[in-house]
PDB file of N, CA and C in Angstrom:
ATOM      1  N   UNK A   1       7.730  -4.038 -29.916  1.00  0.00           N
ATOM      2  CA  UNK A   1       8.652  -3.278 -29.061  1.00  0.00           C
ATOM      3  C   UNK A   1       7.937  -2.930 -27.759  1.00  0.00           C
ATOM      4  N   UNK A   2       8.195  -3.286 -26.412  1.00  0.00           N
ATOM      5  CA  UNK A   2       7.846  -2.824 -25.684  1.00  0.00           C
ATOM      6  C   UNK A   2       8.687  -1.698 -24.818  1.00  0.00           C
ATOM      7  N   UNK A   3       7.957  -1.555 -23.874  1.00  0.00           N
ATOM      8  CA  UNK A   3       8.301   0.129 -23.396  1.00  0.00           C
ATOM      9  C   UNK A   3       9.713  -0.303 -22.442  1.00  0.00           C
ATOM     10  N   UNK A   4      10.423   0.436 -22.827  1.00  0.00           N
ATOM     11  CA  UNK A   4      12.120   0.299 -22.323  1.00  0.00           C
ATOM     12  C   UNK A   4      11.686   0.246 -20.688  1.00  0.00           C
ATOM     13  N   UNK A   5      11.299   1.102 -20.169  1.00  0.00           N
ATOM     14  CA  UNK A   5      11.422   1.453 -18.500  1.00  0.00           C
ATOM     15  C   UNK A   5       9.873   1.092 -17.873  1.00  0.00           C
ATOM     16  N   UNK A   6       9.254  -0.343 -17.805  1.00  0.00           N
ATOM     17  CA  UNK A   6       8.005  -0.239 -17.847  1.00  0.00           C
ATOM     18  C   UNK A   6       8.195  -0.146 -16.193  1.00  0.00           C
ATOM     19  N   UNK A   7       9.196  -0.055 -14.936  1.00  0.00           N
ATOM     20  CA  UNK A   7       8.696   0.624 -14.124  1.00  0.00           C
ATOM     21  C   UNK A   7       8.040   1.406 -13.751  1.00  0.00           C
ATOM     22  N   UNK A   8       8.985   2.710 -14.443  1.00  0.00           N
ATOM     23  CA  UNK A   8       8.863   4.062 -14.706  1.00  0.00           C
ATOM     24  C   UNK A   8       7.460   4.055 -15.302  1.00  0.00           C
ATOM     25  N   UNK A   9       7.137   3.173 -16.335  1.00  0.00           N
ATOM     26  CA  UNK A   9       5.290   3.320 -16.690  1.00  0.00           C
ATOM     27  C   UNK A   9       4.354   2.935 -15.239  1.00  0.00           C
ATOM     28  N   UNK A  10       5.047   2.275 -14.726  1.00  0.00           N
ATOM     29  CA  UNK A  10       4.032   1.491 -13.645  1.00  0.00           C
ATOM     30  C   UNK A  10       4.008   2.564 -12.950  1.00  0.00           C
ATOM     31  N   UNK A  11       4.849   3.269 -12.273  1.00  0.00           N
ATOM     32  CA  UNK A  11       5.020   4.443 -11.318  1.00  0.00           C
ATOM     33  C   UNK A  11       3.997   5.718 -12.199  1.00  0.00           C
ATOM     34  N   UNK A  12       4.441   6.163 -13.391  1.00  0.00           N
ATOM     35  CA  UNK A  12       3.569   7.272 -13.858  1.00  0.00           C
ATOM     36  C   UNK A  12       2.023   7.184 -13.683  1.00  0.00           C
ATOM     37  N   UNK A  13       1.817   5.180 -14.144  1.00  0.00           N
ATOM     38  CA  UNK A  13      -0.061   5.493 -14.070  1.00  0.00           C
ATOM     39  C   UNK A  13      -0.422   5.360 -12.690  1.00  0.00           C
ATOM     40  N   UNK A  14       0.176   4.871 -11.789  1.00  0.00           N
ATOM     41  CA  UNK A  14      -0.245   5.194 -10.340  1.00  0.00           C
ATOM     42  C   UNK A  14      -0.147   6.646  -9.926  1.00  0.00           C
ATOM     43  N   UNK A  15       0.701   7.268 -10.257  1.00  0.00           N
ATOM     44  CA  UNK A  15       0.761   8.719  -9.363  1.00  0.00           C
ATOM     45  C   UNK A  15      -0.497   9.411 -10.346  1.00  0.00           C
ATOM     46  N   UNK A  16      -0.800   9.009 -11.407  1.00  0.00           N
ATOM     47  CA  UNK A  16      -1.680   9.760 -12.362  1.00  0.00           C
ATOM     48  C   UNK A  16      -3.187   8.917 -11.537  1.00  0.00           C
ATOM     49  N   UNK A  17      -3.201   7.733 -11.302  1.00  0.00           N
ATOM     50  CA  UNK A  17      -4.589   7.563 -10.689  1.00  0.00           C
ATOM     51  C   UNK A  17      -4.875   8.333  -9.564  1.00  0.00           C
ATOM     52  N   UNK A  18      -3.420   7.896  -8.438  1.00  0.00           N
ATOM     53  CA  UNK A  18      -3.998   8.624  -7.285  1.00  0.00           C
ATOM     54  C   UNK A  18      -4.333  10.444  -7.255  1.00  0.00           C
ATOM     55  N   UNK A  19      -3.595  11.422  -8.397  1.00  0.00           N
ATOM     56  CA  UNK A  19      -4.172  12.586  -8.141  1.00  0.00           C
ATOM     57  C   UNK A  19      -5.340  13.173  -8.611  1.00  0.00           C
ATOM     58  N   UNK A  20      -6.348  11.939  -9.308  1.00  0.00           N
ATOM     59  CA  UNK A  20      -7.477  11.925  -9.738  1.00  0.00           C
ATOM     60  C   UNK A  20      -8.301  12.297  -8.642  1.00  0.00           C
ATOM     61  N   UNK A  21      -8.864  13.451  -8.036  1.00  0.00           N
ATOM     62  CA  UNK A  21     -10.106  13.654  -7.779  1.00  0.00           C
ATOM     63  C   UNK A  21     -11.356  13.152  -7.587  1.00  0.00           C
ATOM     64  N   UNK A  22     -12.169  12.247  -7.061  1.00  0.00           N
ATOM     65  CA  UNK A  22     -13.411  12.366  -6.910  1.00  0.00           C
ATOM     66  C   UNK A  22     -14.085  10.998  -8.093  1.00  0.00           C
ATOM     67  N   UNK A  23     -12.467  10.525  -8.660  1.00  0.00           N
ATOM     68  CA  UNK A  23     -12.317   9.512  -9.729  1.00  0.00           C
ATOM     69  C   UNK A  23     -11.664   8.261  -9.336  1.00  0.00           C
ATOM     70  N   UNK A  24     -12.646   7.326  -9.437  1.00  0.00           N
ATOM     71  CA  UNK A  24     -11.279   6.057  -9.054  1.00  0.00           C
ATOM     72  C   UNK A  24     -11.345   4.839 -10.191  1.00  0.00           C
ATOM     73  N   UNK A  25     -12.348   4.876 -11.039  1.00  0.00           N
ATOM     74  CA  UNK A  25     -12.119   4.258 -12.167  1.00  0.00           C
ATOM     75  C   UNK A  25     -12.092   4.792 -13.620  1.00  0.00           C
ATOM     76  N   UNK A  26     -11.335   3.671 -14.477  1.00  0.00           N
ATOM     77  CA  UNK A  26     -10.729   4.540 -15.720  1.00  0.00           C
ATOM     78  C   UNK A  26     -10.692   3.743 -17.106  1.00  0.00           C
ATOM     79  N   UNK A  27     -11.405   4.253 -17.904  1.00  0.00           N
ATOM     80  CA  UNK A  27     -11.296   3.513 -19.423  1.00  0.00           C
ATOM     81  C   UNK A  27      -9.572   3.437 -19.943  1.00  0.00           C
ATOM     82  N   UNK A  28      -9.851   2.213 -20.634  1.00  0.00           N
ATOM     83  CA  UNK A  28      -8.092   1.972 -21.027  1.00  0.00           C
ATOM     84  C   UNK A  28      -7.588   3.152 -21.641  1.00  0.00           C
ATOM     85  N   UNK A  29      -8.580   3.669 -22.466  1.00  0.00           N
ATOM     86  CA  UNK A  29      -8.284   4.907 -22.979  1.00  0.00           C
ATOM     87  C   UNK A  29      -7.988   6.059 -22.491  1.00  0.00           C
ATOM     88  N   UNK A  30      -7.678   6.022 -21.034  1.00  0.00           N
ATOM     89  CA  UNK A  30      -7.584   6.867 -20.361  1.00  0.00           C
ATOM     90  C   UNK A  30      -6.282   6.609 -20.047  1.00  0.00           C
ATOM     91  N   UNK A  31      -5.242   5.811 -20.055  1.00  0.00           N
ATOM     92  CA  UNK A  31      -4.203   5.256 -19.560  1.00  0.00           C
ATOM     93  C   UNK A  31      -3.175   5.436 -20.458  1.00  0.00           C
ATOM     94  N   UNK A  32      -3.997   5.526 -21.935  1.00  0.00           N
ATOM     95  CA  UNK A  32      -3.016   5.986 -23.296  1.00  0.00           C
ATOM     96  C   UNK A  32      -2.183   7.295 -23.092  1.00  0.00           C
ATOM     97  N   UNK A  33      -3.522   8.300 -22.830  1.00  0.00           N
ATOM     98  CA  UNK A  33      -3.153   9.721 -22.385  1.00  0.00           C
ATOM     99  C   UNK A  33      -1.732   9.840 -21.449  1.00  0.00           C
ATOM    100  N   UNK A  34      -1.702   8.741 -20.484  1.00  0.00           N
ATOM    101  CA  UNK A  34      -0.733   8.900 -19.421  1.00  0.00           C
ATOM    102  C   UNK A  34       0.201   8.589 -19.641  1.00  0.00           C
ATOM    103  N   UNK A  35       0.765   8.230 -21.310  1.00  0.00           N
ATOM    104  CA  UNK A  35       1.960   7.282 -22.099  1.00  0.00           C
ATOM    105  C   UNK A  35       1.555   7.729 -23.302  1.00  0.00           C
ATOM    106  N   UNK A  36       1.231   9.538 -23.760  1.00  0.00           N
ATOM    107  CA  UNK A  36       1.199   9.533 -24.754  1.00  0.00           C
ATOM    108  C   UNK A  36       2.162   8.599 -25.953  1.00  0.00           C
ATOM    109  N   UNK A  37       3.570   9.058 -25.407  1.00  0.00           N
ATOM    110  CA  UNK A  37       4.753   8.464 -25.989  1.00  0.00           C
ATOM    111  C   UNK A  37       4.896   7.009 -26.163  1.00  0.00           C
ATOM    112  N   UNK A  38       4.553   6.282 -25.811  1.00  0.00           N
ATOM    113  CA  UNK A  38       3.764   4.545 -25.911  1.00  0.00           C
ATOM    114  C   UNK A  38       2.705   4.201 -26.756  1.00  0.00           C
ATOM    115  N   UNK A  39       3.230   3.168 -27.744  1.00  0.00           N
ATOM    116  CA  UNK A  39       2.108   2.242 -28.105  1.00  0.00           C
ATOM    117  C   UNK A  39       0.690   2.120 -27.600  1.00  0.00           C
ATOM    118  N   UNK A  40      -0.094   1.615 -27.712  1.00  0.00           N
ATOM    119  CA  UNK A  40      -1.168   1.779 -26.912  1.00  0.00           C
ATOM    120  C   UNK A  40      -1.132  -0.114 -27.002  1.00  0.00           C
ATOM    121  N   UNK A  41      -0.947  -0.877 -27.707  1.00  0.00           N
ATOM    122  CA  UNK A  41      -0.532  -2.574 -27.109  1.00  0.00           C
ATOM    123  C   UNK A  41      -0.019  -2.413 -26.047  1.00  0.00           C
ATOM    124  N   UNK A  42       0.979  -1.283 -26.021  1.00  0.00           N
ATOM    125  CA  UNK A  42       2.658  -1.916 -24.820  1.00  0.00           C
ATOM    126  C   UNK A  42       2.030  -1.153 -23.500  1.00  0.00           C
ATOM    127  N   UNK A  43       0.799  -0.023 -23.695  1.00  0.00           N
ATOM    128  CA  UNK A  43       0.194   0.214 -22.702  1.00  0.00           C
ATOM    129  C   UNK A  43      -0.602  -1.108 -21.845  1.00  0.00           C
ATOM    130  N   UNK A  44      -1.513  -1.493 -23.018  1.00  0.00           N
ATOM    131  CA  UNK A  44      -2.405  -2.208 -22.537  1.00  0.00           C
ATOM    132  C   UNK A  44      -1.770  -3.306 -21.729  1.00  0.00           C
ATOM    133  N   UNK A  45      -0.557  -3.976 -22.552  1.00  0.00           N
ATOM    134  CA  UNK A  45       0.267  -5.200 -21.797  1.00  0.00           C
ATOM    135  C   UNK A  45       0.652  -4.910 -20.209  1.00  0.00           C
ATOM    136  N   UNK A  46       1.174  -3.418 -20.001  1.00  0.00           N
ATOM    137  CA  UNK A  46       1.544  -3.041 -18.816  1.00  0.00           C
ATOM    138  C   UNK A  46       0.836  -2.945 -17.959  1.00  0.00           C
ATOM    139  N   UNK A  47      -0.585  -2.716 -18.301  1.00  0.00           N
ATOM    140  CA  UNK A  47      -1.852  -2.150 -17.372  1.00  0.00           C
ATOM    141  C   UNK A  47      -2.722  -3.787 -17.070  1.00  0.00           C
ATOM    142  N   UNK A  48      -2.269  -5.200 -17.893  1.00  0.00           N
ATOM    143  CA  UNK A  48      -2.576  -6.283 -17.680  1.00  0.00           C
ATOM    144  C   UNK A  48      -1.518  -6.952 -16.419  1.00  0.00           C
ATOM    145  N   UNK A  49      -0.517  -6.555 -17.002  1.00  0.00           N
ATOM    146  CA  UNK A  49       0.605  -6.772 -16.152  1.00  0.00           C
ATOM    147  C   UNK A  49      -0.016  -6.331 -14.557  1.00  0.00           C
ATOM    148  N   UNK A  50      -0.030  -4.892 -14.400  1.00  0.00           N
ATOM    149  CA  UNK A  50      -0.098  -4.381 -13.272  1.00  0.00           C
ATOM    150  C   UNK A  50      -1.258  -5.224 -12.458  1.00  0.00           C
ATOM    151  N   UNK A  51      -2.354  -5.750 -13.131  1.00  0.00           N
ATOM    152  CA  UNK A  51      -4.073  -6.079 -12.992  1.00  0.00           C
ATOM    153  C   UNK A  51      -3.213  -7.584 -12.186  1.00  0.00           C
ATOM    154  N   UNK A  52      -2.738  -8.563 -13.107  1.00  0.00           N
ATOM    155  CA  UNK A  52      -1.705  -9.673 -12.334  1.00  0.00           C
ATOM    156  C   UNK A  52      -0.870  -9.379 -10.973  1.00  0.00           C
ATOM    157  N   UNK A  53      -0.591  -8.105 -11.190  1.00  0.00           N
ATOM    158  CA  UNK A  53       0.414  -8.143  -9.747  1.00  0.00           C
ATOM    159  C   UNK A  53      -0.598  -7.353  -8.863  1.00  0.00           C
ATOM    160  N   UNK A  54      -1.863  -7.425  -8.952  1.00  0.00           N
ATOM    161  CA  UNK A  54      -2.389  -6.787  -8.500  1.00  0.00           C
ATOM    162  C   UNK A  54      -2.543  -5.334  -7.484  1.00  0.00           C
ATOM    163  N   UNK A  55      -1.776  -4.788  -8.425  1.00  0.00           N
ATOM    164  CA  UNK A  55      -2.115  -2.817  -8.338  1.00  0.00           C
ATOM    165  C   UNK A  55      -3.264  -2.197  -8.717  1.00  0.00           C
ATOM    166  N   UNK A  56      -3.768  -2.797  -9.939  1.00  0.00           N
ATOM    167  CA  UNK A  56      -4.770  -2.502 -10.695  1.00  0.00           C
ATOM    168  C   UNK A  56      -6.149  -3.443 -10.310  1.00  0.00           C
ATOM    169  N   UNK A  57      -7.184  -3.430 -10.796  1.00  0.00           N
ATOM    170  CA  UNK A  57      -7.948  -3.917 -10.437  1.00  0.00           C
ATOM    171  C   UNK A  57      -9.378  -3.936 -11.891  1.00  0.00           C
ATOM    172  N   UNK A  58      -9.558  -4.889 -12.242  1.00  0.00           N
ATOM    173  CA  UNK A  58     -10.674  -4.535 -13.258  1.00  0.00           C
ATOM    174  C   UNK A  58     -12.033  -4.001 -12.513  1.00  0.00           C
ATOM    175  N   UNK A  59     -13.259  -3.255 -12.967  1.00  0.00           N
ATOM    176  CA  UNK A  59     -14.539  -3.299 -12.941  1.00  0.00           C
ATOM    177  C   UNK A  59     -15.171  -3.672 -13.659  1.00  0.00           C
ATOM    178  N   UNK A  60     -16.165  -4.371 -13.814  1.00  0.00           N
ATOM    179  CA  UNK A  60     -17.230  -4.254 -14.795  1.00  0.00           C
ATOM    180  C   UNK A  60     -18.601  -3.767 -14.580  1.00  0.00           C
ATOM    181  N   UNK A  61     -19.598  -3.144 -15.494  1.00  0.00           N
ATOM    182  CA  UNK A  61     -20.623  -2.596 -15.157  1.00  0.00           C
ATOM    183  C   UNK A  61     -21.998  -3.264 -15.936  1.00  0.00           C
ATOM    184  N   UNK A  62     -21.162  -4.399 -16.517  1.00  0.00           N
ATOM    185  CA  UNK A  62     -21.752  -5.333 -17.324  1.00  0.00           C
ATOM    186  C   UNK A  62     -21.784  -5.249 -18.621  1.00  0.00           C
ATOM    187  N   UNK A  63     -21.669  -3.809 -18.527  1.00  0.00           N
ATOM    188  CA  UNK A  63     -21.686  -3.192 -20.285  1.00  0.00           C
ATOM    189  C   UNK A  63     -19.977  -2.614 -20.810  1.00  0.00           C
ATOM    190  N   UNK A  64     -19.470  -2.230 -19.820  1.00  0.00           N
ATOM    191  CA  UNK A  64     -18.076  -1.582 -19.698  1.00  0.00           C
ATOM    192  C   UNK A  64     -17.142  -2.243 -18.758  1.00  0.00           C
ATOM    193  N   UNK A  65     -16.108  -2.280 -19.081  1.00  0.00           N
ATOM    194  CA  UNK A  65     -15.179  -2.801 -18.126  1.00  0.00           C
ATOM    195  C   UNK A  65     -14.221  -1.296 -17.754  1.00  0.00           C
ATOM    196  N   UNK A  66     -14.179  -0.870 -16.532  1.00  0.00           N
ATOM    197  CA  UNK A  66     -13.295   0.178 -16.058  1.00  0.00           C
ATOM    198  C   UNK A  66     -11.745  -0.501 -15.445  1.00  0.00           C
ATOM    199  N   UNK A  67     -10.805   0.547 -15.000  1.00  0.00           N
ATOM    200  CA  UNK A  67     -10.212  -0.147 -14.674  1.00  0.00           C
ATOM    201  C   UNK A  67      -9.290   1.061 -13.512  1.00  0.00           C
ATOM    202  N   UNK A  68      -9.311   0.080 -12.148  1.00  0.00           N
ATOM    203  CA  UNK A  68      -8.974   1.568 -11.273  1.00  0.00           C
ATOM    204  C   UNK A  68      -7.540   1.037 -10.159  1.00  0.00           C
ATOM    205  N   UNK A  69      -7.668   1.467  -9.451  1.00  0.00           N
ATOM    206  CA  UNK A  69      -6.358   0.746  -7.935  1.00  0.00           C
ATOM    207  C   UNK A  69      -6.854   0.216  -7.657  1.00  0.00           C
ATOM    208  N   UNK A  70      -6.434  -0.999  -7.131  1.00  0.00           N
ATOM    209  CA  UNK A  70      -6.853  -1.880  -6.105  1.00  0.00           C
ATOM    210  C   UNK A  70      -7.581  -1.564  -5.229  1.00  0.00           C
ATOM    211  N   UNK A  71      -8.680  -1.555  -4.360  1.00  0.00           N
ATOM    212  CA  UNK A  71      -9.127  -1.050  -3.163  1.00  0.00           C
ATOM    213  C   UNK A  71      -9.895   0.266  -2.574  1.00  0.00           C
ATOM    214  N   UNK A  72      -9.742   0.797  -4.810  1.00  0.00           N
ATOM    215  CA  UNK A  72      -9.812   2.409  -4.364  1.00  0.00           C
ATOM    216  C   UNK A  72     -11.932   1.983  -4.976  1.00  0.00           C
ATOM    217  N   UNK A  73     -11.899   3.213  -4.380  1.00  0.00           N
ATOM    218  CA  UNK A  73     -13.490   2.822  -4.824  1.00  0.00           C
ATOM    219  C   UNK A  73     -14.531   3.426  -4.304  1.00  0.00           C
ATOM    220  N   UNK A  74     -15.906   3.610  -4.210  1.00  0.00           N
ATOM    221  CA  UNK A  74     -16.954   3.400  -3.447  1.00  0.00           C
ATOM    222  C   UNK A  74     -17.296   1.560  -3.672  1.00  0.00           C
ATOM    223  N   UNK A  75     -17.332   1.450  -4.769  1.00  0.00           N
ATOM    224  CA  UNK A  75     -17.753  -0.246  -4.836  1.00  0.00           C
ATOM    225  C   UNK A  75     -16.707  -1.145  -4.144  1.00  0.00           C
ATOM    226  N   UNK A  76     -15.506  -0.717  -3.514  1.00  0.00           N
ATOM    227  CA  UNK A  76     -14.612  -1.890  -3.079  1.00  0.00           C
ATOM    228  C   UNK A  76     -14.635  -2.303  -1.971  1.00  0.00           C
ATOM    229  N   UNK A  77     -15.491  -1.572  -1.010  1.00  0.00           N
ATOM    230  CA  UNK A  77     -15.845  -2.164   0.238  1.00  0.00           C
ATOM    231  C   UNK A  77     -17.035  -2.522   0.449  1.00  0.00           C
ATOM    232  N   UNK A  78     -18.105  -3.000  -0.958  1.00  0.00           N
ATOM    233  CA  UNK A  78     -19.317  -3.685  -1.061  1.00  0.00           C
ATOM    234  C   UNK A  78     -19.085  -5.348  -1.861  1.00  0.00           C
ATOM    235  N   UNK A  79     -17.770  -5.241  -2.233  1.00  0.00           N
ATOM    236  CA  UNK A  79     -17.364  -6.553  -2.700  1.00  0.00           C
ATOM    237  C   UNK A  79     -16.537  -7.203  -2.139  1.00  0.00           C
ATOM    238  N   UNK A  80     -16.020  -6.901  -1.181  1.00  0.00           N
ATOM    239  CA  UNK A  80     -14.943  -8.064   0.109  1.00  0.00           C
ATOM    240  C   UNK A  80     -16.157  -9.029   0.498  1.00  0.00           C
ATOM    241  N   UNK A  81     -15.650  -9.989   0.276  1.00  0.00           N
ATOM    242  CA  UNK A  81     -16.327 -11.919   1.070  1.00  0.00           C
ATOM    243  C   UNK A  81     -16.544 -11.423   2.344  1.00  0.00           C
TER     244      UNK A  81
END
């Protein structure tokens, strides 16, 4: 079953990244919280989804993979070509 209004999901975890503070990347597990009411698959599918249409953006730290906005960062203007 996936999530009836996955707009409405797409819109909640963006307004929930951007009023993050001093934070711009985020364990998947952090994204559950923002959809208590959701699966945590139909999360993850949405937050892959978003990573494809590129809103989202993966990190890796070699050991962890984070996952934040597009562009948002201290590291995102040390990785543009």
């Amino acid at each position: 079953m996936a999530i009836a209004d996955e707009q409405a999901a797409k819109d909640i975890i963006v307004a929930n990244l951007k009023k993050k503070k001093g934070k711009s990347k985020f364990y998947l597990k952090d994204f559950y919280k923002m959809l208590p009411d959701e699966k945590n698959r139909d999360i993850k599918n949405v937050v892959n989804k978003m990573v494809q249409e590129e809103i989202l953006e993966y990190w890796s730290s070699g050991s962890t993979t984070l996952i934040g906005l597009k562009g948002a960062g201290k590291q995102a203007s040390t990785e543009e070509d």
